[in-house]
Every structure is written in structure tokens, then in C-alpha cells.
C-alpha atoms as a PDB file:
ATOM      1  CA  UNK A   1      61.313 -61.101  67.203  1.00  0.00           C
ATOM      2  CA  UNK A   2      64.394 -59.370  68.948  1.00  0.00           C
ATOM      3  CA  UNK A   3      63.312 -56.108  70.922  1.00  0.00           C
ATOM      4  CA  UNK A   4      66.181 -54.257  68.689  1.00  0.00           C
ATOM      5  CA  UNK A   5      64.119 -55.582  65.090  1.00  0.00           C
ATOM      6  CA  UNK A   6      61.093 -54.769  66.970  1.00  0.00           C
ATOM      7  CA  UNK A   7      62.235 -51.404  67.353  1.00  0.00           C
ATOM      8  CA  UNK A   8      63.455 -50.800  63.979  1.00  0.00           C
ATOM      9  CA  UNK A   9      60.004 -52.292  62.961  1.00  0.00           C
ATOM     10  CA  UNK A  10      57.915 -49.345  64.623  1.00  0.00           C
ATOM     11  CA  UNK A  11      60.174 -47.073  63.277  1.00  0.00           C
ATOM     12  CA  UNK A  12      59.522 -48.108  60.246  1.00  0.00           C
ATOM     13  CA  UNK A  13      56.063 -47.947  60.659  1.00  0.00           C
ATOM     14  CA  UNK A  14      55.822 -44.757  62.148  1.00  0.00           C
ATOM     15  CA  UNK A  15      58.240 -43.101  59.260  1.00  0.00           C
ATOM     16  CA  UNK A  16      56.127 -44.422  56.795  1.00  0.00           C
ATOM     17  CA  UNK A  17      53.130 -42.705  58.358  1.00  0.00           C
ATOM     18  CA  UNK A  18      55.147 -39.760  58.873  1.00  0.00           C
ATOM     19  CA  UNK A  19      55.959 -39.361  55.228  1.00  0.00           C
ATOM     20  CA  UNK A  20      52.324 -40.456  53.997  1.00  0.00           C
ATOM     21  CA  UNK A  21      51.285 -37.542  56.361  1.00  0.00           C
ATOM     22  CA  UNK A  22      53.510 -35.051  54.216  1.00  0.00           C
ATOM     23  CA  UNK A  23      52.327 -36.288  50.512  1.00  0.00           C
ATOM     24  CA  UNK A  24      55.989 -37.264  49.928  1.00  0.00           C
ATOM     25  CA  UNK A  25      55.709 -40.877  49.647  1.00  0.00           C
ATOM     26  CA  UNK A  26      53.546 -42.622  46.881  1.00  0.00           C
ATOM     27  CA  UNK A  27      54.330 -46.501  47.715  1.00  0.00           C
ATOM     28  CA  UNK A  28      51.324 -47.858  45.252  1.00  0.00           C
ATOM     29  CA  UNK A  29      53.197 -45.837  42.362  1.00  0.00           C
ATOM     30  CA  UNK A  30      56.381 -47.173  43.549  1.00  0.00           C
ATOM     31  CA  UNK A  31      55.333 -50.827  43.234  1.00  0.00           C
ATOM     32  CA  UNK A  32      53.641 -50.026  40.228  1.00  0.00           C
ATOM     33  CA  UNK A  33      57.381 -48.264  38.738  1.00  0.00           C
ATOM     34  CA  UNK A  34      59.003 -51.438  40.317  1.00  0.00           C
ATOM     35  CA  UNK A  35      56.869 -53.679  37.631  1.00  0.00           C
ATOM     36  CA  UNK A  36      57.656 -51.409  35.309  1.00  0.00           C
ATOM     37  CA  UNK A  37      61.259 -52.021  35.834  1.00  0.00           C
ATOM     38  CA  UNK A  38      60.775 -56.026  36.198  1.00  0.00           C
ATOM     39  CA  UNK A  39      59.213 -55.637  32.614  1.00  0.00           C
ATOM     40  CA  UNK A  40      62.420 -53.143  31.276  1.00  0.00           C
ATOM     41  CA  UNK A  41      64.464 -56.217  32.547  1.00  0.00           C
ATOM     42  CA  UNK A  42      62.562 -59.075  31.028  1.00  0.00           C
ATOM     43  CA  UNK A  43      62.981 -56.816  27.836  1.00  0.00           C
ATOM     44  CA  UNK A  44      66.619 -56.619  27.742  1.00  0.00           C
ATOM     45  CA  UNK A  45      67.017 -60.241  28.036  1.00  0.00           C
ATOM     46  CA  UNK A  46      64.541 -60.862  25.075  1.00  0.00           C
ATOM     47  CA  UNK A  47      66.424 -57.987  23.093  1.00  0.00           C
ATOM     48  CA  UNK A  48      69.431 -60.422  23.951  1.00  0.00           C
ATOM     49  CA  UNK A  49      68.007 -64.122  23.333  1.00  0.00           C
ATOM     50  CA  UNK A  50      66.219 -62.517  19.667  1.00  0.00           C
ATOM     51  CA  UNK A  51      69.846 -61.082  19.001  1.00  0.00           C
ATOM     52  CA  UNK A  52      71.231 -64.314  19.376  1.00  0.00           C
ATOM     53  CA  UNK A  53      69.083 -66.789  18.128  1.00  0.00           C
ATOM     54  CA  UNK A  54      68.672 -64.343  14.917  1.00  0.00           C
ATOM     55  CA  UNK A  55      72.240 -63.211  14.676  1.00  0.00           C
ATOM     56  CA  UNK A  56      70.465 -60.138  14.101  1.00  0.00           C
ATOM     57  CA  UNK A  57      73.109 -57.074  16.131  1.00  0.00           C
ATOM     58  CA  UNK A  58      70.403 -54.836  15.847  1.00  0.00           C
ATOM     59  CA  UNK A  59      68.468 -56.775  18.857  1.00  0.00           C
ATOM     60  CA  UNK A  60      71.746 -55.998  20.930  1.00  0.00           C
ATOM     61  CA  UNK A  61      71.745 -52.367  20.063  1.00  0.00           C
ATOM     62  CA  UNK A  62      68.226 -51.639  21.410  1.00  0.00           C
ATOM     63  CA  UNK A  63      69.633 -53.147  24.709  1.00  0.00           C
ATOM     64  CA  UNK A  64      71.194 -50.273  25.334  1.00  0.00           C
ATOM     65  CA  UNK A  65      68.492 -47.727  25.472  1.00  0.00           C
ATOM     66  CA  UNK A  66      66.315 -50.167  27.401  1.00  0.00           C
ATOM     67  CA  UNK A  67      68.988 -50.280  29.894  1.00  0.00           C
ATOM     68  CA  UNK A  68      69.122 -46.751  30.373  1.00  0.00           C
ATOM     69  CA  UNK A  69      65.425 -46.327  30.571  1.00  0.00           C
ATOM     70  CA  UNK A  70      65.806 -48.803  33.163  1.00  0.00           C
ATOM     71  CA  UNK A  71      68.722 -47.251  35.509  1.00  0.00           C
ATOM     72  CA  UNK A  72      66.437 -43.834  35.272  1.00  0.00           C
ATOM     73  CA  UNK A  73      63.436 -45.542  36.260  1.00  0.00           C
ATOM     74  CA  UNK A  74      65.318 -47.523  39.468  1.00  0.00           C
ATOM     75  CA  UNK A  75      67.047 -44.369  40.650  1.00  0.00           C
ATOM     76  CA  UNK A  76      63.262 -42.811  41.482  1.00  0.00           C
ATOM     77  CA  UNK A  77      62.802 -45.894  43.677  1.00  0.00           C
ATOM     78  CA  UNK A  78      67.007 -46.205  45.071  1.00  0.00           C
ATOM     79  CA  UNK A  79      67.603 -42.855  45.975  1.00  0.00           C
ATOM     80  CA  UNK A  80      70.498 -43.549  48.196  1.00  0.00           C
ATOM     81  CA  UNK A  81      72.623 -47.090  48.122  1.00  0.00           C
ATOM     82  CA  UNK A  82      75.671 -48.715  49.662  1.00  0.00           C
ATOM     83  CA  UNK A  83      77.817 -51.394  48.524  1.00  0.00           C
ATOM     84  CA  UNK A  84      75.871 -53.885  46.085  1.00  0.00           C
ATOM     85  CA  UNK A  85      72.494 -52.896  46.821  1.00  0.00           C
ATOM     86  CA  UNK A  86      72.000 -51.566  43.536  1.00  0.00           C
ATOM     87  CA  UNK A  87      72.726 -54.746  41.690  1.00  0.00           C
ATOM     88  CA  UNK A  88      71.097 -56.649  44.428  1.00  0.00           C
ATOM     89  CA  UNK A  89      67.904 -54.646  43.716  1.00  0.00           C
ATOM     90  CA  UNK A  90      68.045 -55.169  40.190  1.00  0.00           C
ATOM     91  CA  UNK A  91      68.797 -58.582  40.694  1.00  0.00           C
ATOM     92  CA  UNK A  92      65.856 -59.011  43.126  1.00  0.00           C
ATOM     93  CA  UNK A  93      63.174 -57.690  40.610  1.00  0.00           C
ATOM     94  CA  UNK A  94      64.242 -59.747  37.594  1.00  0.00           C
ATOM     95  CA  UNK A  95      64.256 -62.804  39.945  1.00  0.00           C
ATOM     96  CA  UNK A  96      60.463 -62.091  41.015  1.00  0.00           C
ATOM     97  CA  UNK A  97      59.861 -61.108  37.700  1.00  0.00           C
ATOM     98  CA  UNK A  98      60.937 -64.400  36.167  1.00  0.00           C
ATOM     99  CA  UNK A  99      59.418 -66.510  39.064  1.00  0.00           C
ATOM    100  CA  UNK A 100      55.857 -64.941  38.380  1.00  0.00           C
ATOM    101  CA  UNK A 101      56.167 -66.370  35.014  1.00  0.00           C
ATOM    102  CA  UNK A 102      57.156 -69.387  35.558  1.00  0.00           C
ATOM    103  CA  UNK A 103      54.227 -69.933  38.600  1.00  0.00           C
ATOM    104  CA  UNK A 104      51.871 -68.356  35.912  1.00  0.00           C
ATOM    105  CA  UNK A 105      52.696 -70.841  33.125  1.00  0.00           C
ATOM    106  CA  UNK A 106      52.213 -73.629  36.141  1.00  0.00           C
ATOM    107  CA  UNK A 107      49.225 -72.743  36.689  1.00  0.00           C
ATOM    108  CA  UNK A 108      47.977 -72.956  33.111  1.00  0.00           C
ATOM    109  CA  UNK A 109      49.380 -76.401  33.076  1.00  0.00           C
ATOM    110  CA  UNK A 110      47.338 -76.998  36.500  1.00  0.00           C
ATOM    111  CA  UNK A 111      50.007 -77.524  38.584  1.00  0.00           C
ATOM    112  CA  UNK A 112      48.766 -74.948  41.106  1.00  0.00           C
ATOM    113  CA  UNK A 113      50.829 -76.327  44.327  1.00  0.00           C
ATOM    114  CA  UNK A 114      53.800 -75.814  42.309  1.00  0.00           C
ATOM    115  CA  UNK A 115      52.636 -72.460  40.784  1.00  0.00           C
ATOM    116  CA  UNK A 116      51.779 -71.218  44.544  1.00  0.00           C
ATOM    117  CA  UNK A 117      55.193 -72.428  45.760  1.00  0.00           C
ATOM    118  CA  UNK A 118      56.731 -69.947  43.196  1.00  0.00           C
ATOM    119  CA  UNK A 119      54.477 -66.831  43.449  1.00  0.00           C
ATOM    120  CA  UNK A 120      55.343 -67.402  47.341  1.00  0.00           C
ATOM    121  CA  UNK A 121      59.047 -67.237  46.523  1.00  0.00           C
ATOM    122  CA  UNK A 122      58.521 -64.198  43.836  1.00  0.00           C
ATOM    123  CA  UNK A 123      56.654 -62.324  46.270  1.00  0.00           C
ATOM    124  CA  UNK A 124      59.592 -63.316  49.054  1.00  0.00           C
ATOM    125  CA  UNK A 125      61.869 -61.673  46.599  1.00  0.00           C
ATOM    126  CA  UNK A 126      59.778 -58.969  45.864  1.00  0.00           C
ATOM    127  CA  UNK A 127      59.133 -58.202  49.437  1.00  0.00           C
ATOM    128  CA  UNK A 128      63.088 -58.565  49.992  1.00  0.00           C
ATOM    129  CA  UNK A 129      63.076 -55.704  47.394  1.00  0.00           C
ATOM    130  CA  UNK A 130      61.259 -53.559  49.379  1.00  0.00           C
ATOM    131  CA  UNK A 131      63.101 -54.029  52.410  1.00  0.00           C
ATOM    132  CA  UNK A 132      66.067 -52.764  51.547  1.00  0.00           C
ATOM    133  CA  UNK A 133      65.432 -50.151  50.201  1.00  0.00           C
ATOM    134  CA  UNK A 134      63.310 -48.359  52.402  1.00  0.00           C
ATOM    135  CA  UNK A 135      66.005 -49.412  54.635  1.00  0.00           C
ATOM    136  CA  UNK A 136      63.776 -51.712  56.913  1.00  0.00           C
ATOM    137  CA  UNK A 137      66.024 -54.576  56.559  1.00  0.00           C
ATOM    138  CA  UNK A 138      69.929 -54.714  58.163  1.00  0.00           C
ATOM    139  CA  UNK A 139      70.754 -58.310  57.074  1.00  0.00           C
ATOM    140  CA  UNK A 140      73.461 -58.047  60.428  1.00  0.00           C
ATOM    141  CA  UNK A 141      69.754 -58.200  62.428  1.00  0.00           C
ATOM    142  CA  UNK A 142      68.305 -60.926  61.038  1.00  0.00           C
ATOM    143  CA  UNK A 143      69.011 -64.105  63.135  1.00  0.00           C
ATOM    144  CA  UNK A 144      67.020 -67.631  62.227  1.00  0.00           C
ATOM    145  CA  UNK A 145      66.940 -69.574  65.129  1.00  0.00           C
ATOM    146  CA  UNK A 146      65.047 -72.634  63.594  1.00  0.00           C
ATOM    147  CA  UNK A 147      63.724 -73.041  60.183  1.00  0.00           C
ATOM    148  CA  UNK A 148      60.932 -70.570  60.536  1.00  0.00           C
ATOM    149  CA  UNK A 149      61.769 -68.389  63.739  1.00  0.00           C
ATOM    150  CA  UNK A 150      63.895 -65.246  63.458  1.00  0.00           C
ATOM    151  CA  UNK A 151      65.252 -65.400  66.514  1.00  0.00           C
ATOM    152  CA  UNK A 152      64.332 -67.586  70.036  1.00  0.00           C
ATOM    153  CA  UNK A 153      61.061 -64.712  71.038  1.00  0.00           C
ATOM    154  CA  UNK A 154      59.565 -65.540  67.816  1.00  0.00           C
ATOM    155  CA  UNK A 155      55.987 -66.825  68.763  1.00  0.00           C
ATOM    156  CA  UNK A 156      54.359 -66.641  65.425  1.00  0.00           C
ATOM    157  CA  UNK A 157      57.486 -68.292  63.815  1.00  0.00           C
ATOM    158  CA  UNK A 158      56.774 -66.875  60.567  1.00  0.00           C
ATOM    159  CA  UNK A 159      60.078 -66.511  59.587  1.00  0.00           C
ATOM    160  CA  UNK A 160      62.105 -63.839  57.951  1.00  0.00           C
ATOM    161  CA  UNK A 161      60.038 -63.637  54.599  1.00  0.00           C
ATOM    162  CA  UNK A 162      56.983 -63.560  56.275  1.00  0.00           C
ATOM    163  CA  UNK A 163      57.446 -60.873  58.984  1.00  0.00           C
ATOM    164  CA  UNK A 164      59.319 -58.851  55.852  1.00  0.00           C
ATOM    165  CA  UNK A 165      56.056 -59.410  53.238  1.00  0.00           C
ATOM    166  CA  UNK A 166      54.090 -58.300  55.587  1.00  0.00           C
ATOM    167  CA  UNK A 167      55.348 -55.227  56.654  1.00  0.00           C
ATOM    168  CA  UNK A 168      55.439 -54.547  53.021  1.00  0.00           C
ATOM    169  CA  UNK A 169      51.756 -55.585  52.317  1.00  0.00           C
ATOM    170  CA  UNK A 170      50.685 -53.501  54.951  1.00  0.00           C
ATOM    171  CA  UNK A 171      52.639 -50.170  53.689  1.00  0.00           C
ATOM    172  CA  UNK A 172      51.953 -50.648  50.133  1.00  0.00           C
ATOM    173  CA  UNK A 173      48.683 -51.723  51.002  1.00  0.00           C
ATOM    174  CA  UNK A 174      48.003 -48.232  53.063  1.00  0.00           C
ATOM    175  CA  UNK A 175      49.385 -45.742  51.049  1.00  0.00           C
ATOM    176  CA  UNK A 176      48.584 -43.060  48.996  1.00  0.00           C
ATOM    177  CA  UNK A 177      46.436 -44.301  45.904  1.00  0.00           C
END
């Protein structure tokens, strides 16, 4: 890992104790809002599919007030964005989301290497999630150097999704319950 990610790593590590310290940071409610949200997503796009398949407009007009149940809900966890981040957030949750279920129905076929392969990739996302926005991650920092190294001092070669899950396992894992 570069000495300049390293660095940003601890400080990381030691905000997140800092705020913990204070009461002001609740990271097991977070993840707990942030399925919330995945599940506000996965019900717009049902709302949508029974609207269509139906032909039933009433489907569509309860998308709405999903939707804004949703934006409320993501502005507790995105307090402050740039660019696409917001979108990209969104985007990241209903992609884990969707991934879960998919591994999930896998699994009930018994296809559990398969299943595994996609709860690795929805918790990837997922973890992706979290680093952005609790600003851990600046994607300009992030430099693969083979297929599993982030850059050429990476000894544990975990890779980018790795190091990034867990970082977030250990803060969600540590916080306030």
C-alpha cells in the first residue's frame, strides 16, 4: 500500500474513533438505513415492472413517494457530495442489493461457488459504498499494479476491494450498537 493511502488509512481510522468518542457517529444504524434504502430501491423497480406488466398507472404513481422516502433516507447517510457521487451511491446500493438476491436464489438452487462469487461482489459494492462516502476512498489514489496488488508495496496483495471491505468491516463492526 502507498505511504500516502496508508496515511489517509490511519486517518481514517483515527476520525472514526474520534467521532465514536463524541456519540456522533452511529455506523451499525447507518448500515442498517443503507438496507433500508437498498429495499426503497428494489421497491421502486417492482412499483415499475407491476405497472408495466399490469398496465396498471397506479403502480407508477406510488413510485414517486417511494422515491422521495428514499432521497430523505440517503441524505442522513450523504451529507455532503461532489460531482456524481450521489447517483453513484444510489447506484452502488441497488447493485449490492440485486447481487444479494441473485447469490441468495443460487444458493437455494445449490450452486454455492456461484452464490459466494456474488455475495463477494455485493459486499465489494457495498463496501465501495462505504468508502466514499465517509470519504476514505480518492479513486485518483488507487493504483493496481497487478491483478490483486494496489500498488508495487502491497505484500498482502489483497487488492483494492479487499483492503476497502475491510476497513469497513472493522468500523461498522466497532461502532456504536
Amino acid at each position: 500500500m502507498s505511504e500516502d493511502l496508508s496515511k489517509k488509512i490511519s486517518e481514517f481510522v483515527e476520525r472514526v474513533d474520534h467521532m465514536k468518542k463524541q456519540e456522533k457517529m452511529d455506523l451499525s444504524s447507518d448500515q442498517d438505513l443503507s438496507i433500508a434504502i437498498m429495499n426503497l430501491i428494489s421497491i421502486e423497480e417492482h412499483f415499475f415492472f407491476s405497472g408495466a406488466k399490469t398496465g396498471n398507472n397506479d403502480y407508477y404513481d406510488l413510485i414517486k413517494d417511494v422515491r422521495e422516502m428514499r432521497k430523505e433516507l440517503l441524505k442522513k447517510i450523504i451529507k455532503e457530495y461532489e460531482g456524481e457521487v450521489w447517483c453513484i451511491s444510489k447506484h452502488l446500493l441497488a447493485a449490492s442489493m440485486r447481487l444479494m438476491e441473485v447469490g441468495t436464489k443460487q444458493l437455494g438452487m445449490d450452486k454455492k461457488e456461484e452464490a459466494y462469487e456474488l455475495f463477494e461482489k455485493a459486499y465489494n459494492l457495498y463496501s465501495l459504498f462505504w468508502g466514499i462516502n465517509m470519504k476514505l476512498l480518492n479513486v485518483g489514489d488507487v493504483k493496481k499494479i497487478d491483478d490483486s496488488a494496489l500498488d508495487k508495496n502491497d505484500k498482502e496483495k489483497k487488492g483494492f476491494f479487499g483492503k476497502l471491505g475491510g476497513l469497513v468491516k472493522k468500523a461498522i463492526d466497532c461502532c456504536i450498537e
